[in-house]
Structures are given as C-alpha cells and as structure tokens.
PDB file of N, CA and C in Angstrom:
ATOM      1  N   UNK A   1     -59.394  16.588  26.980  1.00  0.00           N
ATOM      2  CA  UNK A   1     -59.469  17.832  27.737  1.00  0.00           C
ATOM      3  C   UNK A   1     -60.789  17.931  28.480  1.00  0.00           C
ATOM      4  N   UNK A   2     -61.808  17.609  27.535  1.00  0.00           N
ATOM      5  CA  UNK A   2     -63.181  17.677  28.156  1.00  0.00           C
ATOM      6  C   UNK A   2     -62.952  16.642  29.721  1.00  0.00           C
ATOM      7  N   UNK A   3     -62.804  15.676  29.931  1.00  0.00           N
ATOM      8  CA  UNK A   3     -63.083  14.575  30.669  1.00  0.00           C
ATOM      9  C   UNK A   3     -62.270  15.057  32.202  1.00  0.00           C
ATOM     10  N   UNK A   4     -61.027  15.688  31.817  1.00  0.00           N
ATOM     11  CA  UNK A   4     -60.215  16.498  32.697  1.00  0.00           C
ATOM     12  C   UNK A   4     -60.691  17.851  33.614  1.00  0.00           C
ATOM     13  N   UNK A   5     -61.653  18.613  32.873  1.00  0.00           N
ATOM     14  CA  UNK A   5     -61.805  19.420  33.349  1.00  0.00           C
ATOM     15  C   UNK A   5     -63.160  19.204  33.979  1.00  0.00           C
ATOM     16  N   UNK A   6     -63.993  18.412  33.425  1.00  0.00           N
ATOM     17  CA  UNK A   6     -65.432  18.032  33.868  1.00  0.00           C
ATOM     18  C   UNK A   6     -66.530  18.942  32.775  1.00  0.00           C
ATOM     19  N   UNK A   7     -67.359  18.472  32.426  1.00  0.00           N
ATOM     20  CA  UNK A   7     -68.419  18.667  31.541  1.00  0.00           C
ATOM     21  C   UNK A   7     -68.861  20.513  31.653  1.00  0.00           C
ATOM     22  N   UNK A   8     -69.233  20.812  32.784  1.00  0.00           N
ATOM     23  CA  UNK A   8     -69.793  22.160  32.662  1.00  0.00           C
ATOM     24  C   UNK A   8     -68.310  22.973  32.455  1.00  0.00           C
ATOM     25  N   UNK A   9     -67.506  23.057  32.888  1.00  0.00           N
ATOM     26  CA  UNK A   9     -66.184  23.644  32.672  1.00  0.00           C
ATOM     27  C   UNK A   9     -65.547  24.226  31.812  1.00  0.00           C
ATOM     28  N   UNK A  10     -65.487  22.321  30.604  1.00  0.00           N
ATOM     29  CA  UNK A  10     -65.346  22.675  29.169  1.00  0.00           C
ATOM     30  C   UNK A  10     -66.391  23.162  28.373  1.00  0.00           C
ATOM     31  N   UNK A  11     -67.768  22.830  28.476  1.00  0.00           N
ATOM     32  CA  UNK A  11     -68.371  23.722  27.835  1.00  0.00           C
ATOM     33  C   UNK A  11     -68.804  25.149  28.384  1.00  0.00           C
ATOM     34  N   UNK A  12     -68.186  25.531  28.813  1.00  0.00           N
ATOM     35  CA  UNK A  12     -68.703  26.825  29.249  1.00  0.00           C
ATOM     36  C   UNK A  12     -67.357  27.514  28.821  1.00  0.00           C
ATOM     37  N   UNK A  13     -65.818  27.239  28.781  1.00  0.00           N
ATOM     38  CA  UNK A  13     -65.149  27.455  28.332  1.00  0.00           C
ATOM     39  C   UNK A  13     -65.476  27.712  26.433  1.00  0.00           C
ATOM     40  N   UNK A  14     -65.670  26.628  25.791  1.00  0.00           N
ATOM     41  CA  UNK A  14     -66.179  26.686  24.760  1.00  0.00           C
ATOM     42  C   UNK A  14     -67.298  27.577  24.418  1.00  0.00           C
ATOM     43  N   UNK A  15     -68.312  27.951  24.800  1.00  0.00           N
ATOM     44  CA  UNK A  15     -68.935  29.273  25.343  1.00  0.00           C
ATOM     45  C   UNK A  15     -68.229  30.292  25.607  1.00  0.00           C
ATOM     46  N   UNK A  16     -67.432  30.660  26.680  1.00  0.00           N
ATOM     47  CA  UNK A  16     -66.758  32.021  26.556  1.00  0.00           C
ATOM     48  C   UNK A  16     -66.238  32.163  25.190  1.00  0.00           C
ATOM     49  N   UNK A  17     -65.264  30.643  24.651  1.00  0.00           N
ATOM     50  CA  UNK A  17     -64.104  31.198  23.430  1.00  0.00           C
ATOM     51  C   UNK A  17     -65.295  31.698  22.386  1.00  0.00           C
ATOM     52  N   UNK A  18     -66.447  30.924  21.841  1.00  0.00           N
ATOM     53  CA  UNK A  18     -67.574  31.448  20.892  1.00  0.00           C
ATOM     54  C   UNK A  18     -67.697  32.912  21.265  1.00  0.00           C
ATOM     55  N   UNK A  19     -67.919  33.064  22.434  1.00  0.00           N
ATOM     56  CA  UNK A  19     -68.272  34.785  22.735  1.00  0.00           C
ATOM     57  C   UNK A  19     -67.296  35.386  22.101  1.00  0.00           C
ATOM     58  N   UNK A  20     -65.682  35.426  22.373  1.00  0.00           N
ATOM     59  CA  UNK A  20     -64.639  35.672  22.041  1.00  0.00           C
ATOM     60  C   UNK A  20     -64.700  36.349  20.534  1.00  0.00           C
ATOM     61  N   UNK A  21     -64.727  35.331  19.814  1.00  0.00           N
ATOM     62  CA  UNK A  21     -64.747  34.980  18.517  1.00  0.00           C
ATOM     63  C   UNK A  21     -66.140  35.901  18.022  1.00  0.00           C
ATOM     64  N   UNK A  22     -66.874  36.007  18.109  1.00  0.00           N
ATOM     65  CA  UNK A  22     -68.249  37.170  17.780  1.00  0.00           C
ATOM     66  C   UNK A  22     -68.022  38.126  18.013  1.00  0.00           C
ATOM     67  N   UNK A  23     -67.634  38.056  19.296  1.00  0.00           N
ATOM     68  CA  UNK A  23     -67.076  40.054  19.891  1.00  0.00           C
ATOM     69  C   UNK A  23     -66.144  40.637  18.917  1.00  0.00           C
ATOM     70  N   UNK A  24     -64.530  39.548  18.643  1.00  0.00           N
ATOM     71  CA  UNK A  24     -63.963  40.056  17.875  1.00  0.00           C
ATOM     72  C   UNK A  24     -64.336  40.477  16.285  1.00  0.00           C
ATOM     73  N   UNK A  25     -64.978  39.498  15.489  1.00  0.00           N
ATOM     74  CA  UNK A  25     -65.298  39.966  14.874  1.00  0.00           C
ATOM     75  C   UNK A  25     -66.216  41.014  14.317  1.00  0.00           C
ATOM     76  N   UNK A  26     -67.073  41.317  15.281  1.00  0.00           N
ATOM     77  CA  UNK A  26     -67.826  42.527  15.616  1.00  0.00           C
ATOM     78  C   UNK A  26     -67.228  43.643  14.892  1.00  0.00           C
ATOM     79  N   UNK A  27     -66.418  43.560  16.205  1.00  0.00           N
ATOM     80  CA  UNK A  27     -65.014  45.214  16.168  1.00  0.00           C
ATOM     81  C   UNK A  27     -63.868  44.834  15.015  1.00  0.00           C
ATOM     82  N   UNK A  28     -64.009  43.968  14.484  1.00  0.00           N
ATOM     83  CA  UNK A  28     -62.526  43.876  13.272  1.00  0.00           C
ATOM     84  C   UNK A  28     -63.315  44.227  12.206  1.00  0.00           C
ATOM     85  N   UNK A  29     -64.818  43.367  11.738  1.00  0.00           N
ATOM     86  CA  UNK A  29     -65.364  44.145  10.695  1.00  0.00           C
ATOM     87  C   UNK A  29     -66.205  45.814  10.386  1.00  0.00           C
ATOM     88  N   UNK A  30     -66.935  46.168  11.990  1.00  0.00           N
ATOM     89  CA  UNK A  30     -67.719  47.345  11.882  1.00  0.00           C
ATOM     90  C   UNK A  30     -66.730  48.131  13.488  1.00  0.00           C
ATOM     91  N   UNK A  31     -66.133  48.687  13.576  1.00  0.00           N
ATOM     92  CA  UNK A  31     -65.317  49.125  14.445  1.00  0.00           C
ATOM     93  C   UNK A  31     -66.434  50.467  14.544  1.00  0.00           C
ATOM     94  N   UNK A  32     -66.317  51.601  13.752  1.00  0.00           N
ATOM     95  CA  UNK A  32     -67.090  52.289  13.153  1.00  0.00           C
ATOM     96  C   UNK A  32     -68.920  52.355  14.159  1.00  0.00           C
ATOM     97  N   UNK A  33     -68.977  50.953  13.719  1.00  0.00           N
ATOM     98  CA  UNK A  33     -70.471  50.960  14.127  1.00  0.00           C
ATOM     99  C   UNK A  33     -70.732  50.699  15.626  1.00  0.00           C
ATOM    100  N   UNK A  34     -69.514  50.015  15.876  1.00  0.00           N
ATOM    101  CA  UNK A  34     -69.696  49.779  17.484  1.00  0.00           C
ATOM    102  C   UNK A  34     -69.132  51.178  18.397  1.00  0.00           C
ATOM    103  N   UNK A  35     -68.486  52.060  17.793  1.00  0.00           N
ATOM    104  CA  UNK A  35     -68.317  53.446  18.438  1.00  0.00           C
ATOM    105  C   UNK A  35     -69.432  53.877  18.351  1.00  0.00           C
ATOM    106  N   UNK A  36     -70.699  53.674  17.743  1.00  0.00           N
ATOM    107  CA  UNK A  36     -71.487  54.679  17.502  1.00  0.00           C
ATOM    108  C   UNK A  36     -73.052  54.033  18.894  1.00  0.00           C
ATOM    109  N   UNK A  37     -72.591  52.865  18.612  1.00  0.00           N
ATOM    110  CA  UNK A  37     -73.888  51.754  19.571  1.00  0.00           C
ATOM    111  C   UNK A  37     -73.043  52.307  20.885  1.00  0.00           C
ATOM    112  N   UNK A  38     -71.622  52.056  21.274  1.00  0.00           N
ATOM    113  CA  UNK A  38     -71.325  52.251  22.673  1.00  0.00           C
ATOM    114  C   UNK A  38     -71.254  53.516  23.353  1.00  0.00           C
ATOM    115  N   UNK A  39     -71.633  54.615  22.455  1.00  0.00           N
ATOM    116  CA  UNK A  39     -71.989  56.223  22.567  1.00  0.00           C
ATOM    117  C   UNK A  39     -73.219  56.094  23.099  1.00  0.00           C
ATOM    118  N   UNK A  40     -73.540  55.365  22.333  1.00  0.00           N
ATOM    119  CA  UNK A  40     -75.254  55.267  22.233  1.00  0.00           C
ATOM    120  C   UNK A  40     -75.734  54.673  23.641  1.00  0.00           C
ATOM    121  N   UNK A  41     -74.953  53.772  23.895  1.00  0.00           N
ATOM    122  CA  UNK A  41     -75.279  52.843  25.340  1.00  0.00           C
ATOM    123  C   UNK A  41     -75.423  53.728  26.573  1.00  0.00           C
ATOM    124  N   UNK A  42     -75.004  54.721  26.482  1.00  0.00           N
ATOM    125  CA  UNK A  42     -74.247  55.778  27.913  1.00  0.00           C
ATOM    126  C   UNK A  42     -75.619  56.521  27.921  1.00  0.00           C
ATOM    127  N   UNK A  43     -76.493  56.566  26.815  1.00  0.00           N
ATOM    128  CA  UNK A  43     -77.955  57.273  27.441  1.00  0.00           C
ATOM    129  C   UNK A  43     -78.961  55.844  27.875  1.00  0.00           C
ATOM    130  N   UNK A  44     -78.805  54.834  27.391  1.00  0.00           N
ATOM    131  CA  UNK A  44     -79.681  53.556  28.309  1.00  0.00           C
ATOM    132  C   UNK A  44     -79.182  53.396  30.083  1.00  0.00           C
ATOM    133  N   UNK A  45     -80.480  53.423  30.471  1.00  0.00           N
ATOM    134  CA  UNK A  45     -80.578  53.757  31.732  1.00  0.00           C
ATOM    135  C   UNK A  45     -79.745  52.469  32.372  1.00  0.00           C
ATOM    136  N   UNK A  46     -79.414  52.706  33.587  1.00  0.00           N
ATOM    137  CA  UNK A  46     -78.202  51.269  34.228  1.00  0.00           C
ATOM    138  C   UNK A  46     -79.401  50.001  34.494  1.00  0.00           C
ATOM    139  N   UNK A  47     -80.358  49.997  35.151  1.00  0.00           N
ATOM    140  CA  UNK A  47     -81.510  49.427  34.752  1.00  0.00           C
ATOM    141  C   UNK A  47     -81.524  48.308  33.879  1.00  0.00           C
ATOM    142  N   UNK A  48     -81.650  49.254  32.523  1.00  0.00           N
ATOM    143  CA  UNK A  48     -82.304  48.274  31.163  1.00  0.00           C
ATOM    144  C   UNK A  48     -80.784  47.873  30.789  1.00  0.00           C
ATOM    145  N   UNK A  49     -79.711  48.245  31.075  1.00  0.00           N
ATOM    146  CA  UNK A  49     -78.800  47.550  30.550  1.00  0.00           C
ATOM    147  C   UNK A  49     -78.937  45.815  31.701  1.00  0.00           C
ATOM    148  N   UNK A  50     -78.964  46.440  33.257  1.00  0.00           N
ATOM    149  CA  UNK A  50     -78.769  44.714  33.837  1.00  0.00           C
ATOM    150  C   UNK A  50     -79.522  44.595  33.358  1.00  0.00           C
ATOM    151  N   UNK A  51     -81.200  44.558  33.156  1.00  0.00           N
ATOM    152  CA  UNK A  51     -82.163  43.891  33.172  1.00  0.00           C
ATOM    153  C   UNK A  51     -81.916  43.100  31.121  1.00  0.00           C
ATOM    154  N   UNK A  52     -81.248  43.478  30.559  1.00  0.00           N
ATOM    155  CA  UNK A  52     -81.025  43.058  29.586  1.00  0.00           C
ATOM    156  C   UNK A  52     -79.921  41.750  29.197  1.00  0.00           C
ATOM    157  N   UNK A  53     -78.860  42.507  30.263  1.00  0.00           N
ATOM    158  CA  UNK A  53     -77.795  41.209  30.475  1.00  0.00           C
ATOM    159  C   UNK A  53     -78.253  40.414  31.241  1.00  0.00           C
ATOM    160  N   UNK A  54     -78.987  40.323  32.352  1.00  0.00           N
ATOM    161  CA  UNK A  54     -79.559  38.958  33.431  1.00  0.00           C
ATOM    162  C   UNK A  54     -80.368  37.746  31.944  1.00  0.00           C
ATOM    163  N   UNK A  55     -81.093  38.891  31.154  1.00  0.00           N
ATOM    164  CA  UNK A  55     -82.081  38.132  29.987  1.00  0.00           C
ATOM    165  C   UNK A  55     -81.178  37.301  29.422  1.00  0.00           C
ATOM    166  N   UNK A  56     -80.514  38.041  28.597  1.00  0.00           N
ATOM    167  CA  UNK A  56     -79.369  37.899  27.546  1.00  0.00           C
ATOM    168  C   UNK A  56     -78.128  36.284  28.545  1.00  0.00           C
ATOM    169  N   UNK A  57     -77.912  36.540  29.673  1.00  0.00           N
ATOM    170  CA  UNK A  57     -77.480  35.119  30.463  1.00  0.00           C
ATOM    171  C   UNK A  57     -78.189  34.266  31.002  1.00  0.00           C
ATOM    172  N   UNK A  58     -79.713  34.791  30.794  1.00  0.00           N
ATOM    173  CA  UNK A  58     -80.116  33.407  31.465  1.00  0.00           C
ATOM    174  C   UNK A  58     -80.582  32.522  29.886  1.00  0.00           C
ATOM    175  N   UNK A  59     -80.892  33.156  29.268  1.00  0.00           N
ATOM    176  CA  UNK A  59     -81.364  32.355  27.917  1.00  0.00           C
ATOM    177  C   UNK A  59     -79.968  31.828  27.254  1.00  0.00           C
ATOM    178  N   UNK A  60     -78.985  32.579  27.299  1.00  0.00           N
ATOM    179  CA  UNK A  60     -77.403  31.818  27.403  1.00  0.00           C
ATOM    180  C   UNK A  60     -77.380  30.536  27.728  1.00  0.00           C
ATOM    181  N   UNK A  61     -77.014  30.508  29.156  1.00  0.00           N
ATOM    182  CA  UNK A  61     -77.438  29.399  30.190  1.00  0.00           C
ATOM    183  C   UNK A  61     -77.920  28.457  29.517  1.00  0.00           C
ATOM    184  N   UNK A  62     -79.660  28.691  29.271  1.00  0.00           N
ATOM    185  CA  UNK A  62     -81.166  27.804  29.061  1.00  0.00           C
ATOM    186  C   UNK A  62     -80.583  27.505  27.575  1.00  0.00           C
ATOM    187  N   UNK A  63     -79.489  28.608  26.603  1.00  0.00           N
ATOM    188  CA  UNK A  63     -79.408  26.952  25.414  1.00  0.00           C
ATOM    189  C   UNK A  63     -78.328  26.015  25.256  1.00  0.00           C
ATOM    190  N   UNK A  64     -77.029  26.556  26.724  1.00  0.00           N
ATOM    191  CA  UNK A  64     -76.394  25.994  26.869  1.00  0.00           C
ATOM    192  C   UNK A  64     -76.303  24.581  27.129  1.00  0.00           C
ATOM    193  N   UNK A  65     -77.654  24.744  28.262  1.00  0.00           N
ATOM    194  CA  UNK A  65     -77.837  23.388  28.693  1.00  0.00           C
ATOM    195  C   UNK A  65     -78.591  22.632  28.168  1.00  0.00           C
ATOM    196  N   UNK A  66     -79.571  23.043  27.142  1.00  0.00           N
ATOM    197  CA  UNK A  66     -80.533  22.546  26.436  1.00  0.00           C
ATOM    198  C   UNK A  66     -79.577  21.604  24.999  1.00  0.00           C
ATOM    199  N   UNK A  67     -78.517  22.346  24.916  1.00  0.00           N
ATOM    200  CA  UNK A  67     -77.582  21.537  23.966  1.00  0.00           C
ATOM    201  C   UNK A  67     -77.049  20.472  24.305  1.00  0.00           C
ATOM    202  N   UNK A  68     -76.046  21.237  25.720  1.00  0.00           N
ATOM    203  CA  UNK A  68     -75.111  19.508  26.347  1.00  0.00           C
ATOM    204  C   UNK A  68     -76.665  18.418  27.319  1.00  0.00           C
ATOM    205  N   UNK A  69     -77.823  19.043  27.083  1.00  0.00           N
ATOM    206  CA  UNK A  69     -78.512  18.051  27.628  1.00  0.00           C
ATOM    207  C   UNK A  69     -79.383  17.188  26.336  1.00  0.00           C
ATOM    208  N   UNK A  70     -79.852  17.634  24.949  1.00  0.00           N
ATOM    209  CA  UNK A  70     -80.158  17.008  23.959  1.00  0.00           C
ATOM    210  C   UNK A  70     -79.365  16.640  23.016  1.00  0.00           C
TER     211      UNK A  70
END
C-alpha cells in the first residue's frame, strides 16, 4: 500500500488514522470532560486558538518527518 500511494501520503494517512484513534478515545472515555474543555474553548480568543493549532501542526509536521527521515 505504502509504495502505491507514495511515502508522504501513506504516512500522513497513518497520521490522520493515529489522530483518529486519540480523538476517539478522548470522547469514549471522558465525554463529560470534553463538554466542559469545549465550553471552555468559546471564551479563548480566535487568535490563541490559530496561533495554537499553526504550533500544534507545525511540530506535527517537524516529528513526522523527523521519524520517516531517522
């Protein structure tokens, strides 16, 4: 599958499904707690949320490639 789709493809696929798999279990074990963080999110300014996700994807990225490159 890997060789088919080309290197960044499948792992970045493999990356989303990991995301997948964390998110869900997130919300299957603390459902509860994530109503209370995504209440919570709606007073963080729009701002610090991108400026948190640009962080949060570029260090993504930087160990993505730091893996399929070591």
């Amino acid at each position: 599958m890997g060789a088919q789709l080309g290197p960044w493809l499948s792992f970045a696929l493999i990356g989303f499904g990991l995301i997948l798999i964390v998110e869900g279990l997130v919300y299957a074990i603390a459902p509860e707690a994530m109503k209370k963080l995504l209440l919570r999110m709606v007073e963080v300014p729009a701002s610090a949320l991108r400026t948190g996700g640009l962080i949060a994807a570029v260090v993504g990225f930087a160990l993505l490639w730091a893996v399929k490159t070591f």
